[in-house]
C-alpha atoms as a PDB file:
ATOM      1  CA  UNK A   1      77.861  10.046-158.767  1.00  0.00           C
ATOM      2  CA  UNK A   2      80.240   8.816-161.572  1.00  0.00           C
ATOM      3  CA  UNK A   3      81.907   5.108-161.895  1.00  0.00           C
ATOM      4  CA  UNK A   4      80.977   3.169-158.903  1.00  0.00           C
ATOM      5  CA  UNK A   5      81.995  -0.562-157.510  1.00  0.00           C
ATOM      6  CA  UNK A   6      78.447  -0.754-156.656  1.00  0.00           C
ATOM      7  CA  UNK A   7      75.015   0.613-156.562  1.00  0.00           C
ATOM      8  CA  UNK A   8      74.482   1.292-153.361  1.00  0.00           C
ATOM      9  CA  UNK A   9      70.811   1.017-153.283  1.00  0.00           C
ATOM     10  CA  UNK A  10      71.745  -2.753-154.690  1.00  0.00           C
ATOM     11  CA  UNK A  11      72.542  -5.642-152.047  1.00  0.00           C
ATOM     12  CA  UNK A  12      74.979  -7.515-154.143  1.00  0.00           C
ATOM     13  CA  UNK A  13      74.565 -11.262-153.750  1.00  0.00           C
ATOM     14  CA  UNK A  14      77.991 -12.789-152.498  1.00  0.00           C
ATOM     15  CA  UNK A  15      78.571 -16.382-152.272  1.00  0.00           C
ATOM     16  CA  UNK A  16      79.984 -17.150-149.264  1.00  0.00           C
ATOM     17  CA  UNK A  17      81.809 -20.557-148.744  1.00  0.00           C
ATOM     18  CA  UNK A  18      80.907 -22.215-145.502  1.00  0.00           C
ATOM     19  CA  UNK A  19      83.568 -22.805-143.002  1.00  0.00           C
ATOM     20  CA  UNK A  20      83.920 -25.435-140.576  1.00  0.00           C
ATOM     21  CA  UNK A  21      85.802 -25.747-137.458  1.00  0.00           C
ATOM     22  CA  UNK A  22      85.355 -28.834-134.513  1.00  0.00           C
ATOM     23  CA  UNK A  23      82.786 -26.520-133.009  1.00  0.00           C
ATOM     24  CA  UNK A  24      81.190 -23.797-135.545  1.00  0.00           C
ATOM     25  CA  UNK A  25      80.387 -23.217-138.747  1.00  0.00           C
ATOM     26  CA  UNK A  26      79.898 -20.041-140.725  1.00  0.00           C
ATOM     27  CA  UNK A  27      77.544 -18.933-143.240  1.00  0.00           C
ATOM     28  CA  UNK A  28      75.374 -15.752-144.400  1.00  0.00           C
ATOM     29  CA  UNK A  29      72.584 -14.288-142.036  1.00  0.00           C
ATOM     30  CA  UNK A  30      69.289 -14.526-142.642  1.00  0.00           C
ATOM     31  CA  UNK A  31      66.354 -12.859-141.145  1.00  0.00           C
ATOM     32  CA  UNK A  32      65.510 -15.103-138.989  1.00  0.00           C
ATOM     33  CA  UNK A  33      68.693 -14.768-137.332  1.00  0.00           C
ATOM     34  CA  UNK A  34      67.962 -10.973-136.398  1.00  0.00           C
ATOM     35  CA  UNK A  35      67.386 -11.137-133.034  1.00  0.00           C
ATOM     36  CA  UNK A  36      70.348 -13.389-132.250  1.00  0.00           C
ATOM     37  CA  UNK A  37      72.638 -11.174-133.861  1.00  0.00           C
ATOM     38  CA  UNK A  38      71.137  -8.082-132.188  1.00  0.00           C
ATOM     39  CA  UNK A  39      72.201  -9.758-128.729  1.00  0.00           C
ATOM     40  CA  UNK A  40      75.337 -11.130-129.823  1.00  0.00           C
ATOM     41  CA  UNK A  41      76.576  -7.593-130.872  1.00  0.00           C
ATOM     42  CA  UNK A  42      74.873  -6.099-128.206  1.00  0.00           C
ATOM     43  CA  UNK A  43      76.239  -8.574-125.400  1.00  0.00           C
ATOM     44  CA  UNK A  44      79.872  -8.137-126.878  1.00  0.00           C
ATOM     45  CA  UNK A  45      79.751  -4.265-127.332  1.00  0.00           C
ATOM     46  CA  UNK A  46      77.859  -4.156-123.353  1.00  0.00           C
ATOM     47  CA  UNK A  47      74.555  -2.887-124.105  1.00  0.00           C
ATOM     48  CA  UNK A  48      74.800   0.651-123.218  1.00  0.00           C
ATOM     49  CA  UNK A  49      76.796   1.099-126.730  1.00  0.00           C
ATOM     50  CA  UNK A  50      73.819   0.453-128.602  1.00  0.00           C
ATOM     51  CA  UNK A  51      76.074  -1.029-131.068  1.00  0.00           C
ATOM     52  CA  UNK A  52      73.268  -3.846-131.331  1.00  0.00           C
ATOM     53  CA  UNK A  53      71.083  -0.986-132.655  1.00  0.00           C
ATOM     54  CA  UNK A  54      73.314   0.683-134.523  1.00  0.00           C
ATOM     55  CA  UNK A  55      73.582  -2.550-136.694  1.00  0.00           C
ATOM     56  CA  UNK A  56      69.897  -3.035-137.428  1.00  0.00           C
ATOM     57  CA  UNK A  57      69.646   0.443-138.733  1.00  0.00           C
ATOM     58  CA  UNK A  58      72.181  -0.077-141.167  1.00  0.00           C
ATOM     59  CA  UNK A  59      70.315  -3.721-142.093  1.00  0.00           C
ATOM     60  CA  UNK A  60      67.048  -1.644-142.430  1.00  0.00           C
ATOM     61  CA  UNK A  61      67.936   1.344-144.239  1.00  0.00           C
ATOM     62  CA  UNK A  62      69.849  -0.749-147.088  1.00  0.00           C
ATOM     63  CA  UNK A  63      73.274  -0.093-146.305  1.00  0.00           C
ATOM     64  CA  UNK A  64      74.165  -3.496-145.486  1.00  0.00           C
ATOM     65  CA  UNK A  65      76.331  -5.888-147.570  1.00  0.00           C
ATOM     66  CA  UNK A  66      76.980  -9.026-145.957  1.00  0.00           C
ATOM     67  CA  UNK A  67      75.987  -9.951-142.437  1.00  0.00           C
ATOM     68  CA  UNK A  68      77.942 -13.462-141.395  1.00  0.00           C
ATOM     69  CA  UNK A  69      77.322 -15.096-138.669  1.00  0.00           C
ATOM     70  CA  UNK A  70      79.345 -18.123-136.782  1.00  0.00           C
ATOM     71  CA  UNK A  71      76.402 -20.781-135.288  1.00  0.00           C
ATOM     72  CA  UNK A  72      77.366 -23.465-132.809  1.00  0.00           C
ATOM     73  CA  UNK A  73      74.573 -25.958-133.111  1.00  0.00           C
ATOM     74  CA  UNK A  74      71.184 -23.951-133.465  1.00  0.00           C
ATOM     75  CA  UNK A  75      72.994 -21.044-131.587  1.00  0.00           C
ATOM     76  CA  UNK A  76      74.612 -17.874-133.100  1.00  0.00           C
ATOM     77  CA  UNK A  77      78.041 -17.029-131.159  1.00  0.00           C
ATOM     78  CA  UNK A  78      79.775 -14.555-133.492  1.00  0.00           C
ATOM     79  CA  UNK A  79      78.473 -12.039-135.947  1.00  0.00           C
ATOM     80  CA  UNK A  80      81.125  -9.347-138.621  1.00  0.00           C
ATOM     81  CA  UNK A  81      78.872  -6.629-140.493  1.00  0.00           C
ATOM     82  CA  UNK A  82      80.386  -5.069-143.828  1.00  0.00           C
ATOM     83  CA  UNK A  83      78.308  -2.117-145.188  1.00  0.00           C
ATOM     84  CA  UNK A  84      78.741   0.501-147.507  1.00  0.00           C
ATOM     85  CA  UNK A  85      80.394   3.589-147.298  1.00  0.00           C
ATOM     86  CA  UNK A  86      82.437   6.196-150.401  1.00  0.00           C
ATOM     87  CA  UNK A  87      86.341   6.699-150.907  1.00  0.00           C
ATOM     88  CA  UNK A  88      86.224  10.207-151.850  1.00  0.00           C
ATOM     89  CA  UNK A  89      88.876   9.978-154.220  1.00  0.00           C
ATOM     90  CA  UNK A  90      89.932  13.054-156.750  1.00  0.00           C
ATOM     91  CA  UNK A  91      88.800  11.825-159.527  1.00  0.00           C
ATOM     92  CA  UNK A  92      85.115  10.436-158.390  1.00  0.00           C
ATOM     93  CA  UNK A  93      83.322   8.914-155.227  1.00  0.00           C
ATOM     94  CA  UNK A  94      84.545   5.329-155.145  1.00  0.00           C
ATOM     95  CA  UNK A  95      82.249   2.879-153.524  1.00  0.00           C
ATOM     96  CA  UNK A  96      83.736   0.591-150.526  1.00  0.00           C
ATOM     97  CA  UNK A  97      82.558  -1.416-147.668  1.00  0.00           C
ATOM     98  CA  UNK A  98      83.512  -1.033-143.917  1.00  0.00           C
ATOM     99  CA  UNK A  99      84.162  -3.977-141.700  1.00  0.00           C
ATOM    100  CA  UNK A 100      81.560  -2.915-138.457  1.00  0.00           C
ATOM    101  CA  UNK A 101      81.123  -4.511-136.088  1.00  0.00           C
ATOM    102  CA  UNK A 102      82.820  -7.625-135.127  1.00  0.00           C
ATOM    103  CA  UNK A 103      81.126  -9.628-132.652  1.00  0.00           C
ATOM    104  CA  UNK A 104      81.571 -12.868-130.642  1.00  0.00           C
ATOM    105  CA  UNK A 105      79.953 -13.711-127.917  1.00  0.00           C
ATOM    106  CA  UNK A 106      81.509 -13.290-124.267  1.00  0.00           C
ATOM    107  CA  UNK A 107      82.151 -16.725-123.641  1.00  0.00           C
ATOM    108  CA  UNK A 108      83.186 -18.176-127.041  1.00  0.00           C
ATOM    109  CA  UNK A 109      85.283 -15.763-127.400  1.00  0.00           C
ATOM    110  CA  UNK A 110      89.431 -16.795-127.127  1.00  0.00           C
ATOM    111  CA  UNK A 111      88.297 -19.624-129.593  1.00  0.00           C
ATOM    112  CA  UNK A 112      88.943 -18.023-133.013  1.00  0.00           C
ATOM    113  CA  UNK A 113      85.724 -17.247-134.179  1.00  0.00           C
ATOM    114  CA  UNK A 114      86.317 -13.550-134.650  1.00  0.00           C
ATOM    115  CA  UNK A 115      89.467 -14.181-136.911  1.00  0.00           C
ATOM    116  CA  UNK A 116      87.480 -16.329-138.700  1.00  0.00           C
ATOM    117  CA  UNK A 117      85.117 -14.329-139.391  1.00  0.00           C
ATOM    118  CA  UNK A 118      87.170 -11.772-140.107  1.00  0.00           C
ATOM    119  CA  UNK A 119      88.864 -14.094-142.803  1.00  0.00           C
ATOM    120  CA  UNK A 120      85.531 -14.487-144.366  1.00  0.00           C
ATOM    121  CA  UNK A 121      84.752 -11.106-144.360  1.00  0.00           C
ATOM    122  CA  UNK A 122      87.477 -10.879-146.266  1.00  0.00           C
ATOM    123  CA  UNK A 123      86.764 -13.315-149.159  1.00  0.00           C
ATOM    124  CA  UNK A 124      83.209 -11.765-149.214  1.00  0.00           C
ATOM    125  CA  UNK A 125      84.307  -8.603-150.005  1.00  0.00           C
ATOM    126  CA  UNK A 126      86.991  -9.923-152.544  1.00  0.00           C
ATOM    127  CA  UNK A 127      84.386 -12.099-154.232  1.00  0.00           C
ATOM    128  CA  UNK A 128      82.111  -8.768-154.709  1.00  0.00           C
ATOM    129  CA  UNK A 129      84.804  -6.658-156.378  1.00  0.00           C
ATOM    130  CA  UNK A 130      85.151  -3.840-154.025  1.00  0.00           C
ATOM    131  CA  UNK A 131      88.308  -2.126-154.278  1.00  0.00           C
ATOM    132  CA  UNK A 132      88.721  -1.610-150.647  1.00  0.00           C
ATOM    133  CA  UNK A 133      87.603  -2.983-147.338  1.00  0.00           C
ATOM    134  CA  UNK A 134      88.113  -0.487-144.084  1.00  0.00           C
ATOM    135  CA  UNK A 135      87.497  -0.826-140.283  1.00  0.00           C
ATOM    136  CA  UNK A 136      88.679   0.980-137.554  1.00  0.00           C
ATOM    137  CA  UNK A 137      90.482  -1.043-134.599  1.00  0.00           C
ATOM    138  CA  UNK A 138      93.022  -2.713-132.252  1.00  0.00           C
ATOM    139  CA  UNK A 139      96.224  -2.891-135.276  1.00  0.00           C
ATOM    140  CA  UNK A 140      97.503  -6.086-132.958  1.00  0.00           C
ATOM    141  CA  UNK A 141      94.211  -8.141-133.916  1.00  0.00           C
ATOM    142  CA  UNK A 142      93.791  -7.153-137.695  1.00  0.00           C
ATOM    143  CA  UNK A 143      97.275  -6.714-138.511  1.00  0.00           C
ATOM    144  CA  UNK A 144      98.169 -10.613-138.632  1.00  0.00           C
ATOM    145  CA  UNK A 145      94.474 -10.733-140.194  1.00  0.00           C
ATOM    146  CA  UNK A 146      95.705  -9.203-143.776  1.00  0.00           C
ATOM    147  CA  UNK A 147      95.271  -5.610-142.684  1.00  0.00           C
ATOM    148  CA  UNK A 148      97.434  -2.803-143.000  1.00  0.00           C
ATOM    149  CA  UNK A 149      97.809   1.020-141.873  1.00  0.00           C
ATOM    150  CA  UNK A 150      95.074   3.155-144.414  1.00  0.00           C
ATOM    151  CA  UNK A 151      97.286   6.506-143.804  1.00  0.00           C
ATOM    152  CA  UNK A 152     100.443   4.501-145.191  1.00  0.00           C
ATOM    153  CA  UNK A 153      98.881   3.772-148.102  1.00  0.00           C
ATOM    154  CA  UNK A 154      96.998   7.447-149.072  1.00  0.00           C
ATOM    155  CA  UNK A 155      93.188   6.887-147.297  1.00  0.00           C
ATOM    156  CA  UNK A 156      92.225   9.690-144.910  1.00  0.00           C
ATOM    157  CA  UNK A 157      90.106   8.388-142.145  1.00  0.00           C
ATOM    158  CA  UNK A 158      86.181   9.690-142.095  1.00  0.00           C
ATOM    159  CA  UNK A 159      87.147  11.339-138.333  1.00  0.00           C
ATOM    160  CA  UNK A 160      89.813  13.621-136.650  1.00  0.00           C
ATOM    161  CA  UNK A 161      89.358  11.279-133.759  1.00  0.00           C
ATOM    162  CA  UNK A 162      90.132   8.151-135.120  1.00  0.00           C
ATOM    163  CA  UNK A 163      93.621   7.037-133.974  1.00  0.00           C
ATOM    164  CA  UNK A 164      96.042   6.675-137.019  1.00  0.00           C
ATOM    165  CA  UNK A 165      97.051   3.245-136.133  1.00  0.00           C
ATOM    166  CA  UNK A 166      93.310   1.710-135.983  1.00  0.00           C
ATOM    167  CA  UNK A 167      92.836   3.149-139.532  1.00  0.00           C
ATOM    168  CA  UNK A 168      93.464  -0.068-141.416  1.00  0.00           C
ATOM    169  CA  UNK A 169      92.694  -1.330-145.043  1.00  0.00           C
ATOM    170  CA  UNK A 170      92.799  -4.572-147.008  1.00  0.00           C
ATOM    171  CA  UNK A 171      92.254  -3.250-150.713  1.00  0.00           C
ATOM    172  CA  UNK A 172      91.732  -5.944-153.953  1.00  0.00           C
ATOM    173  CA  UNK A 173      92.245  -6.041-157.504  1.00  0.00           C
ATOM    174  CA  UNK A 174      89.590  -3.185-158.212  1.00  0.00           C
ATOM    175  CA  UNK A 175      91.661  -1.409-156.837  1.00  0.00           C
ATOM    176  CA  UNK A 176      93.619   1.621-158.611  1.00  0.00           C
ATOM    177  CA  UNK A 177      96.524   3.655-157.788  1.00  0.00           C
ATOM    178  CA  UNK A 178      94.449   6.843-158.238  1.00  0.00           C
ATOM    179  CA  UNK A 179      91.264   5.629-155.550  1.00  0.00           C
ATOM    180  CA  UNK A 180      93.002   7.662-152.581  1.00  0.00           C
ATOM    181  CA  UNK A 181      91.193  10.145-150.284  1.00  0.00           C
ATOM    182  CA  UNK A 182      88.547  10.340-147.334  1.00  0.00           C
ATOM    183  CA  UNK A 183      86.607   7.470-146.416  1.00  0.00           C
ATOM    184  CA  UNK A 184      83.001   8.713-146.185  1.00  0.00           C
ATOM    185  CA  UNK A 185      80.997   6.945-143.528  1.00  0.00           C
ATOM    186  CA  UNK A 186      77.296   6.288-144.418  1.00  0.00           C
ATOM    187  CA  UNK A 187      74.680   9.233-142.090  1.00  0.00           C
ATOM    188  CA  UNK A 188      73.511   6.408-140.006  1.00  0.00           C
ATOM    189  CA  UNK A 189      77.091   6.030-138.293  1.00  0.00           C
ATOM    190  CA  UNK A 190      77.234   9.799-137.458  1.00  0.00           C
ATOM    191  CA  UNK A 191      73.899  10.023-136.361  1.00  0.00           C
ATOM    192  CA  UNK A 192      74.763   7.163-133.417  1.00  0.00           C
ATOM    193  CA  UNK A 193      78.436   9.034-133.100  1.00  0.00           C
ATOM    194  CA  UNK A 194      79.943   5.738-134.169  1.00  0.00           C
ATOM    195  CA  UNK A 195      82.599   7.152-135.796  1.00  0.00           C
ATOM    196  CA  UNK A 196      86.350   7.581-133.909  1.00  0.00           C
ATOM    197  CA  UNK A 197      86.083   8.066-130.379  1.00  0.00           C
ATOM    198  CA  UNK A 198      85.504  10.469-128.024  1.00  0.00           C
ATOM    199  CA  UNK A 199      87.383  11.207-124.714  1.00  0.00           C
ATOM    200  CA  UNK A 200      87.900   9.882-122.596  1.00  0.00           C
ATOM    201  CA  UNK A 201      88.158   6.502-124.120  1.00  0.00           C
ATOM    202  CA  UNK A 202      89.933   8.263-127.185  1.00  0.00           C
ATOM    203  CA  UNK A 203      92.645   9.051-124.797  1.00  0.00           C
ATOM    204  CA  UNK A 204      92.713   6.268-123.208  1.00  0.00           C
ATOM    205  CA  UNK A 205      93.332   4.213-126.808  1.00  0.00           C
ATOM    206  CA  UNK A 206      95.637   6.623-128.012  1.00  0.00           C
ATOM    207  CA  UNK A 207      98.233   5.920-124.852  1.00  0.00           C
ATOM    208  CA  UNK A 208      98.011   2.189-125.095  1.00  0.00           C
ATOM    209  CA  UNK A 209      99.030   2.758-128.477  1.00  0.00           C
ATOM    210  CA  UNK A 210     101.783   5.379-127.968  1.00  0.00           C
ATOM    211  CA  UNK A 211      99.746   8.650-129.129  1.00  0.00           C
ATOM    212  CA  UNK A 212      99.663  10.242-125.860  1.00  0.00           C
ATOM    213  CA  UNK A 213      97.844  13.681-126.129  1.00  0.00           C
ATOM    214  CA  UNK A 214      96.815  16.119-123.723  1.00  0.00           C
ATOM    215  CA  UNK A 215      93.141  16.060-123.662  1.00  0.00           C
ATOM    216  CA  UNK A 216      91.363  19.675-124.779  1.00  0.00           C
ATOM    217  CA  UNK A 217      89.248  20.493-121.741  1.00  0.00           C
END
């Protein structure tokens, strides 16, 4: 598939410094911390997203590339997934990971842990040499966070019904000026319709953030 950042079938080792607040620490998953994160996610998502599941089928079918988690003590209170997905840029397929999902538990949340988590997501994905790091959400949160607007800078997002402003990008030094294009989302996302948003939350997200569009019925 040409020159890639990574070999997807490879789960890069990234050294991940551990970071310490007056009441959590972060540091990398492990598998004994699988069934913690599977009810973090799902308790912040509300179970009947299945975004708990979705997550554990990207762990098991390799597409995984970090899993952090913020512990409290023995307990795990905040979880941020990156995976791997494809810029499909002119000139090849370009390989990139996707922030998905960010978790903190319900009541720990309002106490920084998802930003940082997000800031170690971050360094992770700096550390491995990916060109580009992608995630789809609230512009507000991940703006201040070192994101910025994917359309501005030549990235198509991987769905029609992705609002433009929650397309957002932090890219790195891989990056080149010629790596612009679709991002391509991995099957398993598509398969658990995980990708944009469907009315009527879509058009529900897209007034709070001043796209207001007439539903097609």
């Amino acid at each position: 598939m040409g020159d890639r950042a990574n070999d997807p079938k490879v789960q890069p080792q990234v050294n991940v410094k551990s970071s310490a607040t007056p009441s959590f620490v972060l540091r990398a998953a492990t598998d004994r911390d699988d069934r913690a994160v599977h009810e973090v996610v799902s308790t912040a998502f509300g179970r009947h997203e299945g975004v708990g599941d979705l997550w554990a089928e990207v762990v098991s079918r390799g597409h995984a590339r970090e899993s952090l988690v913020a512990v409290e003590g023995d307990e795990v209170v905040g979880h941020v997934g990156l995976s791997h997905g494809w810029l499909d840029a002119r000139r090849r397929l370009v390989d990139v990971w996707v922030l998905s999902p960010l978790s903190t538990r319900p009541d720990r949340q309002r106490r920084g842990i998802g930003g940082a988590l997000v800031a170690a997501a971050i360094e992770a994905t700096r550390e491995a040499g990916v060109p580009a790091l992608f995630l789809e959400g609230d512009p507000v949160f991940y703006g201040p966070r070192g994101f910025e607007s994917a359309s501005a800078r030549g990235f198509v997002p991987p769905s029609v019904r992705t609002p433009d402003p929650a397309f957002q990008v932090v890219t790195f030094a891989a990056h080149e000026e010629w790596m612009t294009g679709a991002l391509v989302y991995r099957d398993v996302w598509w398969e658990h319709d995980a990708a944009g948003l469907r009315d009527p939350r879509l058009a529900e997200v897209e007034k709070v953030l001043g796209l207001d569009r007439t539903p097609v019925r």
